[in-house]
N, C-alpha and C. Protein backbone atom coordinates (compact mmCIF):
# COMPACT_ATOMS: atom_id res chain seq x y z
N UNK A 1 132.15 87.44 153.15
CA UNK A 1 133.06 86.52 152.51
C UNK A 1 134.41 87.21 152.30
N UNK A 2 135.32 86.76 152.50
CA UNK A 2 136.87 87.06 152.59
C UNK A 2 137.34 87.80 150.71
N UNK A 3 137.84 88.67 150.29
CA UNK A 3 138.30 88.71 149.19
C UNK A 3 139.05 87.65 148.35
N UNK A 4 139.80 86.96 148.93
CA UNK A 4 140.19 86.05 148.48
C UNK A 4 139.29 85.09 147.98
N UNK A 5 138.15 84.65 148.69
CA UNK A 5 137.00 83.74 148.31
C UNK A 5 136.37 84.32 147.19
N UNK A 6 136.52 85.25 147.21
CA UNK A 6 135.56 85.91 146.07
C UNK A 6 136.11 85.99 144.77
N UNK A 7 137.67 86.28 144.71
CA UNK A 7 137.97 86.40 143.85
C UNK A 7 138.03 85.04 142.99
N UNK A 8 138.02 83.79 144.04
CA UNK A 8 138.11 82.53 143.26
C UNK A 8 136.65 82.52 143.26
N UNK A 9 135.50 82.72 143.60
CA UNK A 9 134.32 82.22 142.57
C UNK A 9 134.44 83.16 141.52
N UNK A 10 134.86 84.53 141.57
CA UNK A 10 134.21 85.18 140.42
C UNK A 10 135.03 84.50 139.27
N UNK A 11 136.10 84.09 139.11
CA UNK A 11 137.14 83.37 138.02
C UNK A 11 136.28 82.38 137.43
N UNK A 12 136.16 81.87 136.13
CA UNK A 12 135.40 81.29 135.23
C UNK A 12 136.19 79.80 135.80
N UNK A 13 135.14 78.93 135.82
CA UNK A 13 135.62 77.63 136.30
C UNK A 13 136.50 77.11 135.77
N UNK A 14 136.94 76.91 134.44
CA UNK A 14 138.39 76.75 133.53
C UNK A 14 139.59 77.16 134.18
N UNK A 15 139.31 78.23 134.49
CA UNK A 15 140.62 78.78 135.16
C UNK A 15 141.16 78.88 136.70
N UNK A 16 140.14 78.39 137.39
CA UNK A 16 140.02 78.83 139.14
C UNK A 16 141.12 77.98 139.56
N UNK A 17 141.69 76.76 139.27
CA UNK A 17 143.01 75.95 139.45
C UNK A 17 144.03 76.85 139.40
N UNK A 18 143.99 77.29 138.25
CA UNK A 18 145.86 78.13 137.79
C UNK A 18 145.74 79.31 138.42
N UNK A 19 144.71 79.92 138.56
CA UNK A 19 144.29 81.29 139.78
C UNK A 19 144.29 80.88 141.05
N UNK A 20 143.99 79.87 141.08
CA UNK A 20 144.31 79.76 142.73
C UNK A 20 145.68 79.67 143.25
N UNK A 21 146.27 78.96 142.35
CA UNK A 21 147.73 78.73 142.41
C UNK A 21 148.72 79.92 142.98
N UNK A 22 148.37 80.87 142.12
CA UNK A 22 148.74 82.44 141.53
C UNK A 22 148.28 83.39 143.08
N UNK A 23 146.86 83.04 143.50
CA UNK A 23 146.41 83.99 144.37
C UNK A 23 147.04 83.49 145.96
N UNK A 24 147.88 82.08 145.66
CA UNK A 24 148.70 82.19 147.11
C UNK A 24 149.14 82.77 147.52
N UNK A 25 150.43 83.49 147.09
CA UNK A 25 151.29 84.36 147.00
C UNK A 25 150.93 85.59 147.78
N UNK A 26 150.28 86.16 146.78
CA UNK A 26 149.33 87.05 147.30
C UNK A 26 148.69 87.22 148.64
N UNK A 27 147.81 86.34 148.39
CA UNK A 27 147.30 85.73 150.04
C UNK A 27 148.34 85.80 151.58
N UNK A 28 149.28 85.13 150.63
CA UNK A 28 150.08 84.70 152.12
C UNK A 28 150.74 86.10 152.62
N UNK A 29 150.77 86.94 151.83
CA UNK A 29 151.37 88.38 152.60
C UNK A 29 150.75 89.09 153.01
N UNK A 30 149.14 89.12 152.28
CA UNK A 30 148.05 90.46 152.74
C UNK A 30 147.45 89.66 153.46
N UNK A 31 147.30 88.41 154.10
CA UNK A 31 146.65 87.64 155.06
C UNK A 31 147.33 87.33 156.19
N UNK A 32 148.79 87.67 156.11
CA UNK A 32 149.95 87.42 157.67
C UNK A 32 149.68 88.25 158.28
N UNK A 33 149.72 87.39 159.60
CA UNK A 33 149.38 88.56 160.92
C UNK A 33 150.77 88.50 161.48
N UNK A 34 151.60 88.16 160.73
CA UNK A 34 153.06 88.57 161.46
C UNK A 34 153.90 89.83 160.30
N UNK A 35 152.87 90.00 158.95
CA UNK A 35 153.94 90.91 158.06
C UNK A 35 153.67 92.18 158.72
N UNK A 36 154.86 92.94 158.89
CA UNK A 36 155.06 94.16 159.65
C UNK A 36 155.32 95.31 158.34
N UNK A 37 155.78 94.85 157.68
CA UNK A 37 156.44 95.68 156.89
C UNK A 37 155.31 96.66 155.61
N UNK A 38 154.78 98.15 155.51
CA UNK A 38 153.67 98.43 155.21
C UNK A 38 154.30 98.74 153.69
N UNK A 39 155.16 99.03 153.32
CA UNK A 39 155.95 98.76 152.03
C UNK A 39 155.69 97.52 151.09
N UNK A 40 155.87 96.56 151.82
CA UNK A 40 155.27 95.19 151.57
C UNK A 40 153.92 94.97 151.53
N UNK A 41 153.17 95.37 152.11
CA UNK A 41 151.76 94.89 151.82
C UNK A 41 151.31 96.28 150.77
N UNK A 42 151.86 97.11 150.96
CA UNK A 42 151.26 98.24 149.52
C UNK A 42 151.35 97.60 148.00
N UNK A 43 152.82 97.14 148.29
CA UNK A 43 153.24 96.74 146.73
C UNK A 43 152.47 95.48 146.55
N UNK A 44 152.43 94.58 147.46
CA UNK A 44 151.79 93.18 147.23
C UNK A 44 150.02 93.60 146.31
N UNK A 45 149.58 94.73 147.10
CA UNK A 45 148.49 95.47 147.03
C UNK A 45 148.51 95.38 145.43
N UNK A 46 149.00 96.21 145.44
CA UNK A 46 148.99 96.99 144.23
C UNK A 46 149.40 95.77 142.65
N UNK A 47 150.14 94.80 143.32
CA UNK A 47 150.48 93.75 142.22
C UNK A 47 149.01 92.91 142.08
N UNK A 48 148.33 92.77 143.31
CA UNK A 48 147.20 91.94 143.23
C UNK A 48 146.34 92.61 141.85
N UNK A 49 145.94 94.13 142.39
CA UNK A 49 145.10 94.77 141.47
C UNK A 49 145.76 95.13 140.28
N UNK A 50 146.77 94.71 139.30
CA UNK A 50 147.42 94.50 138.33
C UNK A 50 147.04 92.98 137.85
N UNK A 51 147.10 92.32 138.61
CA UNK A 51 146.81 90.43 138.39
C UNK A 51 145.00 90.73 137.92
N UNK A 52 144.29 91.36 138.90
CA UNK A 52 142.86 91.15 138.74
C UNK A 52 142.79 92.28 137.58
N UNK A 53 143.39 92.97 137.10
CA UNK A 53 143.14 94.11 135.70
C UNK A 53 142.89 92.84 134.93
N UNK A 54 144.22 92.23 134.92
CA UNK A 54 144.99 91.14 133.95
C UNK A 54 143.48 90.06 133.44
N UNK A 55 143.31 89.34 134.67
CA UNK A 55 142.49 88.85 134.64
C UNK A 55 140.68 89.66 133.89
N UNK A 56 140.63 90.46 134.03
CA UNK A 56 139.10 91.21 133.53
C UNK A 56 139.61 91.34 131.64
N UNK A 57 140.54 91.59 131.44
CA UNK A 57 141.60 92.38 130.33
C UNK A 57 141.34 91.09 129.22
N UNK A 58 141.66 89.68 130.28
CA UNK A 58 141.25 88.54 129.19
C UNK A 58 140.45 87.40 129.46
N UNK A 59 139.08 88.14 130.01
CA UNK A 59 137.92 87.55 130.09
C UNK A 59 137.59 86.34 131.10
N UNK A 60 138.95 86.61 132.19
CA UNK A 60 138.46 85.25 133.14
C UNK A 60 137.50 86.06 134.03
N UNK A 61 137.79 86.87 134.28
CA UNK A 61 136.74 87.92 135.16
C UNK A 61 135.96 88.27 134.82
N UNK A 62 134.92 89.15 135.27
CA UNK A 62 134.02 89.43 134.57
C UNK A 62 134.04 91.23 135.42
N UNK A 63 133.82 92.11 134.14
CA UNK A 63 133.61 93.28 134.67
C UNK A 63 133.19 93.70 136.04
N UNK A 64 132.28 93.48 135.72
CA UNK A 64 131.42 94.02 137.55
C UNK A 64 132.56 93.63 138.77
N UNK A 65 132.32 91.90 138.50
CA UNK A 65 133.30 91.20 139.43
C UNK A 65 134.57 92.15 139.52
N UNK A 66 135.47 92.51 138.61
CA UNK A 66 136.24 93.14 138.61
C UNK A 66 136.26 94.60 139.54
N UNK A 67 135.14 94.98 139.05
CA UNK A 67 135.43 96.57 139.82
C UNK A 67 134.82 96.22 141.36
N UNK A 68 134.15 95.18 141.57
CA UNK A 68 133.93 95.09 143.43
C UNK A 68 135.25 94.46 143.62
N UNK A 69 135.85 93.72 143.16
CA UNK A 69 137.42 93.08 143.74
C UNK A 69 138.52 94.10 143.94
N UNK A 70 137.96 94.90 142.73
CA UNK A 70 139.25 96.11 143.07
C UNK A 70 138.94 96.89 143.79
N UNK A 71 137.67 97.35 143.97
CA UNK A 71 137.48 98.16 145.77
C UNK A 71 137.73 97.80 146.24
N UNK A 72 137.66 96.35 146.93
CA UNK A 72 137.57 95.53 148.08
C UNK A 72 139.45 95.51 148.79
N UNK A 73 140.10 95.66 147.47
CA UNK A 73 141.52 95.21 147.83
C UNK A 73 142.08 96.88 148.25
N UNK A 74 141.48 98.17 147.49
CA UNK A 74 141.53 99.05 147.84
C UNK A 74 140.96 99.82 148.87
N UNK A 75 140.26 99.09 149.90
CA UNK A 75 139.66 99.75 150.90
C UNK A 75 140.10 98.62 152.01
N UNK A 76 140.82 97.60 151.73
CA UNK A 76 141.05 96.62 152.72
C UNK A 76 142.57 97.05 152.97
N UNK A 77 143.44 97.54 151.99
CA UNK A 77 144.99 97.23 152.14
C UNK A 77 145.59 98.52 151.59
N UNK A 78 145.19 99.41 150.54
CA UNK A 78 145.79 100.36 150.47
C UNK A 78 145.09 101.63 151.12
């Protein structure tokens, strides 16, 4: 399953709308097969796993969930 998929089930159903919203962004740069630029996908990187802290920090996440999402983004992109 894609990280992105995952990160929207692990999100508590209340919130998976306004997170999805949020995880476009995101998406659309670490998922382009035209972004060239590796500056750009580090930082995008690195903002994601700041968003998913965010998220564990005030309970839309859930721990565990949290620390496989943040490998996943750290062994996929940085």
């Amino acid at each position: 399953m894609r990280t992105f998929d995952l990160i929207r089930d692990a999100v508590l159903p209340d919130f998976r709308d306004r997170v999805a919203e949020y995880l476009v962004q995101y998406e659309t740069v670490l998922m382009s097969e035209t972004t060239s630029d590796p500056e750009l996908t580090r930082a995008t990187a690195h903002q994601l796993r700041g968003y998913l802290r965010g998220l564990n920090t005030t309970r839309v996440l859930g721990m565990a969930d949290w620390e496989e999402l943040d490998r996943r983004v750290v062994n996929t992109w940085l």
